[in-house]
N, C-alpha and C. Protein backbone atom coordinates (compact mmCIF):
# COMPACT_ATOMS: atom_id res chain seq x y z
N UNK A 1 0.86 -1.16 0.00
CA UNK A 1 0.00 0.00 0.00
C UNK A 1 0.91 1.23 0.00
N UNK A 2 0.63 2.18 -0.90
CA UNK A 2 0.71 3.10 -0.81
C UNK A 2 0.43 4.27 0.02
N UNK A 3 0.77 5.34 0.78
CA UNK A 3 0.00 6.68 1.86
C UNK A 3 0.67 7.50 1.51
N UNK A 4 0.32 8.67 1.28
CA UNK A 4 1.02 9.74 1.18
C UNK A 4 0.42 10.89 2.30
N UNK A 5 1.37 11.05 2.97
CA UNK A 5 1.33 12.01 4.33
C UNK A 5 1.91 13.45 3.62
N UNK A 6 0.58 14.72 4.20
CA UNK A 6 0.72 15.84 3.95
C UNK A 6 0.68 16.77 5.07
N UNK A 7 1.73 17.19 5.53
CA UNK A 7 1.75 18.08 6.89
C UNK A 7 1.67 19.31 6.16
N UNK A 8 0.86 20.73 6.50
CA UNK A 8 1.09 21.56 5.81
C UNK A 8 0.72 22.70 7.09
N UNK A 9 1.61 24.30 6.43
CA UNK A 9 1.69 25.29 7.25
C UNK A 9 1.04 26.24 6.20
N UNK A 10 -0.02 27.12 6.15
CA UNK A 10 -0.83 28.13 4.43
C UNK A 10 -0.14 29.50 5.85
N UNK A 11 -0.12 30.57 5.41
CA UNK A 11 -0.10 31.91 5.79
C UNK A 11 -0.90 32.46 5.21
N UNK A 12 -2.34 32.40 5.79
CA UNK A 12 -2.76 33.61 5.01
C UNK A 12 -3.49 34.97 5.83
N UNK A 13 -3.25 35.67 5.14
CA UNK A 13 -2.93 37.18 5.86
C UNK A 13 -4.33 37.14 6.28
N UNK A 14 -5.41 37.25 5.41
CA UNK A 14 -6.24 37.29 6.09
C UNK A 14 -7.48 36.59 7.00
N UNK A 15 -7.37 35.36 7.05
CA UNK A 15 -7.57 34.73 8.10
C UNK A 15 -6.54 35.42 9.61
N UNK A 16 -5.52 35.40 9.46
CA UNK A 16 -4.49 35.82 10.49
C UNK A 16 -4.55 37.02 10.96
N UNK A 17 -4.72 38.10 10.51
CA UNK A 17 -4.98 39.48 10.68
C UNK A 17 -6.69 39.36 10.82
N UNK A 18 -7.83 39.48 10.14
CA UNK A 18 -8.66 39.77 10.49
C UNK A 18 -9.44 39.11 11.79
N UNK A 19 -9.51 37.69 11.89
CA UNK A 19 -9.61 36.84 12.64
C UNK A 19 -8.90 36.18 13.63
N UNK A 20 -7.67 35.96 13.44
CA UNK A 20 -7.01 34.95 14.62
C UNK A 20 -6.59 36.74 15.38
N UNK A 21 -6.00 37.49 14.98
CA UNK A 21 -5.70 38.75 15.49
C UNK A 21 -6.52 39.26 16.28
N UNK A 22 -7.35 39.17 16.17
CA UNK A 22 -9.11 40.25 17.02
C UNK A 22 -9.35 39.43 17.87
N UNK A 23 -9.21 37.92 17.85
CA UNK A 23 -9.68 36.91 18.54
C UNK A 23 -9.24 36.78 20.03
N UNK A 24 -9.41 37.02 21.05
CA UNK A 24 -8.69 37.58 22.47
C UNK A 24 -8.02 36.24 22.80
N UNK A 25 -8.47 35.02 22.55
CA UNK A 25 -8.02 33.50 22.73
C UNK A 25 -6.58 33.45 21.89
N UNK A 26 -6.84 33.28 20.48
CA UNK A 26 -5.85 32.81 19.71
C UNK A 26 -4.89 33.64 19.42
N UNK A 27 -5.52 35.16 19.29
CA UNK A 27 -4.08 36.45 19.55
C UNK A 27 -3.08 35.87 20.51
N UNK A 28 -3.42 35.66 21.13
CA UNK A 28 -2.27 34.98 22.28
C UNK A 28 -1.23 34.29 21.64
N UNK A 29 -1.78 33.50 21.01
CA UNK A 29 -0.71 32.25 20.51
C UNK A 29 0.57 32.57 19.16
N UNK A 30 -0.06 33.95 19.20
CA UNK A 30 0.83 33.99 17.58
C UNK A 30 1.79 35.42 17.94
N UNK A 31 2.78 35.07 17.36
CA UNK A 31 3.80 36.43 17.43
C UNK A 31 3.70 37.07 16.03
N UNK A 32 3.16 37.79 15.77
CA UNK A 32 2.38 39.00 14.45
C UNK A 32 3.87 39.23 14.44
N UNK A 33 4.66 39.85 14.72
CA UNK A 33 5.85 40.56 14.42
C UNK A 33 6.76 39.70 13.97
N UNK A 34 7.11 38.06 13.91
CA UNK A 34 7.71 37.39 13.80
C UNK A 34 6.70 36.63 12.18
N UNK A 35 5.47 36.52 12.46
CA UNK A 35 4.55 36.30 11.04
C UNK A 35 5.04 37.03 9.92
N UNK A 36 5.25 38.23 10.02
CA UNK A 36 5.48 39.12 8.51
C UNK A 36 6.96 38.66 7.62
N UNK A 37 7.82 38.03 8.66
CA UNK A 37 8.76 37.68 8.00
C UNK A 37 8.20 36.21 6.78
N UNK A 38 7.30 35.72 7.34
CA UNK A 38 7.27 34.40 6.53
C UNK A 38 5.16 34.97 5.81
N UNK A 39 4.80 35.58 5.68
CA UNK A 39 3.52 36.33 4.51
C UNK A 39 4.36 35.96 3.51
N UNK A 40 5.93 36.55 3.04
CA UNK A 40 5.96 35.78 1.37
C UNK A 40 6.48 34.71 1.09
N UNK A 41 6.33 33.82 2.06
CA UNK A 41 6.39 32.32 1.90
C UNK A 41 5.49 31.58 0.96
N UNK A 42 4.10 32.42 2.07
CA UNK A 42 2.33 31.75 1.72
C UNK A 42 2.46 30.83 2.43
N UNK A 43 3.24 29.68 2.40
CA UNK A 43 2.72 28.07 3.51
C UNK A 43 4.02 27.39 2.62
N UNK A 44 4.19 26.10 3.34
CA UNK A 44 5.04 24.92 3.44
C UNK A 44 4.59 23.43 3.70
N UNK A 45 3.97 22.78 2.43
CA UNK A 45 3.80 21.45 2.66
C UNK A 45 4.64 20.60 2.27
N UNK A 46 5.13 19.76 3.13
CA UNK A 46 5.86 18.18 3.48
C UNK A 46 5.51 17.11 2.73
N UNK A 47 5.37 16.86 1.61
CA UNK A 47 4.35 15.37 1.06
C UNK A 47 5.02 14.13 0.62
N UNK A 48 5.46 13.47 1.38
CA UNK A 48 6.20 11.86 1.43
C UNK A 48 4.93 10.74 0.72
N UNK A 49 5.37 10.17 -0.19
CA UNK A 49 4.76 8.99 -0.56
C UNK A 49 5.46 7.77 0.12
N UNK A 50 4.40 7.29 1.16
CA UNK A 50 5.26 6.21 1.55
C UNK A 50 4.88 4.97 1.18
N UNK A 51 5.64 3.40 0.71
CA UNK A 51 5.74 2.45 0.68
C UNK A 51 5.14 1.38 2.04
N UNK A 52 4.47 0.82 2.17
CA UNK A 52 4.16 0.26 3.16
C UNK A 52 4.08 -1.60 2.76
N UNK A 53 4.62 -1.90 3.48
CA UNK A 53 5.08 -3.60 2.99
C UNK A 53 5.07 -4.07 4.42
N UNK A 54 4.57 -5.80 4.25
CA UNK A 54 4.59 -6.69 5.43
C UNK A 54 5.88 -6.34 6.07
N UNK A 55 7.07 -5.84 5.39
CA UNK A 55 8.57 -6.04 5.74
C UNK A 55 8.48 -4.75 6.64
N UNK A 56 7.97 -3.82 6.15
CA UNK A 56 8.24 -2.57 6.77
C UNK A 56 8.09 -1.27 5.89
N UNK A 57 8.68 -0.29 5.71
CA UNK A 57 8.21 0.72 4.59
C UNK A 57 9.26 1.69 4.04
N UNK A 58 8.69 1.86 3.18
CA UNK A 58 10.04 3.15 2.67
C UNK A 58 9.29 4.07 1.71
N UNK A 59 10.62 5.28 2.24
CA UNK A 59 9.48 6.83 1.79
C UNK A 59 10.38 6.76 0.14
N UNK A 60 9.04 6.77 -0.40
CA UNK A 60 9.52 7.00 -2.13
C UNK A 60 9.48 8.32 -2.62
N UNK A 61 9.97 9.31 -1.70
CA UNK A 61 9.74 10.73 -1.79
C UNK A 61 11.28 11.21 -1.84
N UNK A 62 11.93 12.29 -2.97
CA UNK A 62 13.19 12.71 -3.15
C UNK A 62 13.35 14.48 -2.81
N UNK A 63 12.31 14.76 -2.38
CA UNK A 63 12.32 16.44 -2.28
C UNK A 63 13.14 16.45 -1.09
N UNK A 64 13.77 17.50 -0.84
CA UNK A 64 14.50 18.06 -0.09
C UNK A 64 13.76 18.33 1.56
N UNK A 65 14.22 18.15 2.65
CA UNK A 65 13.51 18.18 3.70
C UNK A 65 14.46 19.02 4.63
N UNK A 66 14.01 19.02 6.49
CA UNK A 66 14.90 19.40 7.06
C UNK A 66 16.12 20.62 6.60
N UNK A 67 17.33 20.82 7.30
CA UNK A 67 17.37 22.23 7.04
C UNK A 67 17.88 22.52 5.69
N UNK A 68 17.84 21.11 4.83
CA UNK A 68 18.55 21.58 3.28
C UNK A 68 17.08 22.63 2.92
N UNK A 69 15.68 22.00 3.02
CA UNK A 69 14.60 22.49 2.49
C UNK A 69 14.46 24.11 3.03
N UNK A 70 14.50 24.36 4.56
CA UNK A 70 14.69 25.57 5.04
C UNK A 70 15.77 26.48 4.17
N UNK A 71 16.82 26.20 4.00
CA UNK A 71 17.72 26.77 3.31
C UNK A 71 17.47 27.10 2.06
N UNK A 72 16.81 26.61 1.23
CA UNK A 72 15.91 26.80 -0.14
C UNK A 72 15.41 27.80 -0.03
N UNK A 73 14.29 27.93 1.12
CA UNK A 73 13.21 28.86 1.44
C UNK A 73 14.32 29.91 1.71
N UNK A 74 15.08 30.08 2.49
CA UNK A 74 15.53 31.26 2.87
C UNK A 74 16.33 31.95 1.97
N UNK A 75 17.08 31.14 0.42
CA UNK A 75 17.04 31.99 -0.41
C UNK A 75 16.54 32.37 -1.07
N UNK A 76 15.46 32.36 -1.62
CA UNK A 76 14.15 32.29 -1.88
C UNK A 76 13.73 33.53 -1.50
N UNK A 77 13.33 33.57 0.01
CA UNK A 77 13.34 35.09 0.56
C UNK A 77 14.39 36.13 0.47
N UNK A 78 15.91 36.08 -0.01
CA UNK A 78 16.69 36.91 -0.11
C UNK A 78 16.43 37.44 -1.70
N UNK A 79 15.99 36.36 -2.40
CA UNK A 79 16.02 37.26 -3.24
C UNK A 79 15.07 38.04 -4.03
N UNK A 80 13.92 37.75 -3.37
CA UNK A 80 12.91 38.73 -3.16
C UNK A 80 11.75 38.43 -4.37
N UNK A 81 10.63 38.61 -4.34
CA UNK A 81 9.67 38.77 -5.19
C UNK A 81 10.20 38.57 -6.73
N UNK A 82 9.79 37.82 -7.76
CA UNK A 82 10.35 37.47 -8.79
C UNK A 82 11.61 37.40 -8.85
N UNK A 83 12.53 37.14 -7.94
CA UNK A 83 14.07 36.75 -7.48
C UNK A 83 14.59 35.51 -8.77
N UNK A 84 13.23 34.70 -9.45
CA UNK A 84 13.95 33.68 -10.11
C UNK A 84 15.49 32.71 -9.38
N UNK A 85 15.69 31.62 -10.25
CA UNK A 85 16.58 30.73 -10.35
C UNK A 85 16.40 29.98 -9.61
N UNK A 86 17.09 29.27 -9.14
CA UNK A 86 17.41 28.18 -8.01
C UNK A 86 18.28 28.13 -7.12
């Protein structure tokens, strides 16, 4: 059998600002000043296809994870809005 596991993080401004922000509960939980750095992200999903066998399993997934994947993202953000390349 096949599973493919999707952990995912969306940013979106306005759910976050209009709602979680005003919200006296969940304002709590979020650092707004530390959010604006990652708005031009948008979100970050994880998606492993995994292998699942009587033997045991293996992830048939080759994307980049952990801090090689962070490191992507963060040039990404240096080089800004239509930054291009790789």
């Amino acid at each position: 059998m096949v599973v493919t596991v999707e952990p995912g993080l969306y940013f979106s401004r306005f759910a976050l600002e209009e709602v979680y922000r005003r919200h006296p509960v969940h304002s709590r939980f979020i650092n707004f000043e530390a959010l604006e750095r990652y708005y031009p992200v948008g979100g970050v999903r994880i998606e492993d296809d995994i292998l699942v066998t009587e033997g045991g399993y293996e992830n048939l997934t080759t994307a980049p994870k952990g801090e090689e994947a962070c490191e992507i993202v963060r040039r990404s953000l240096e080089r800004g809005p239509g930054g291009g390349g790789s």
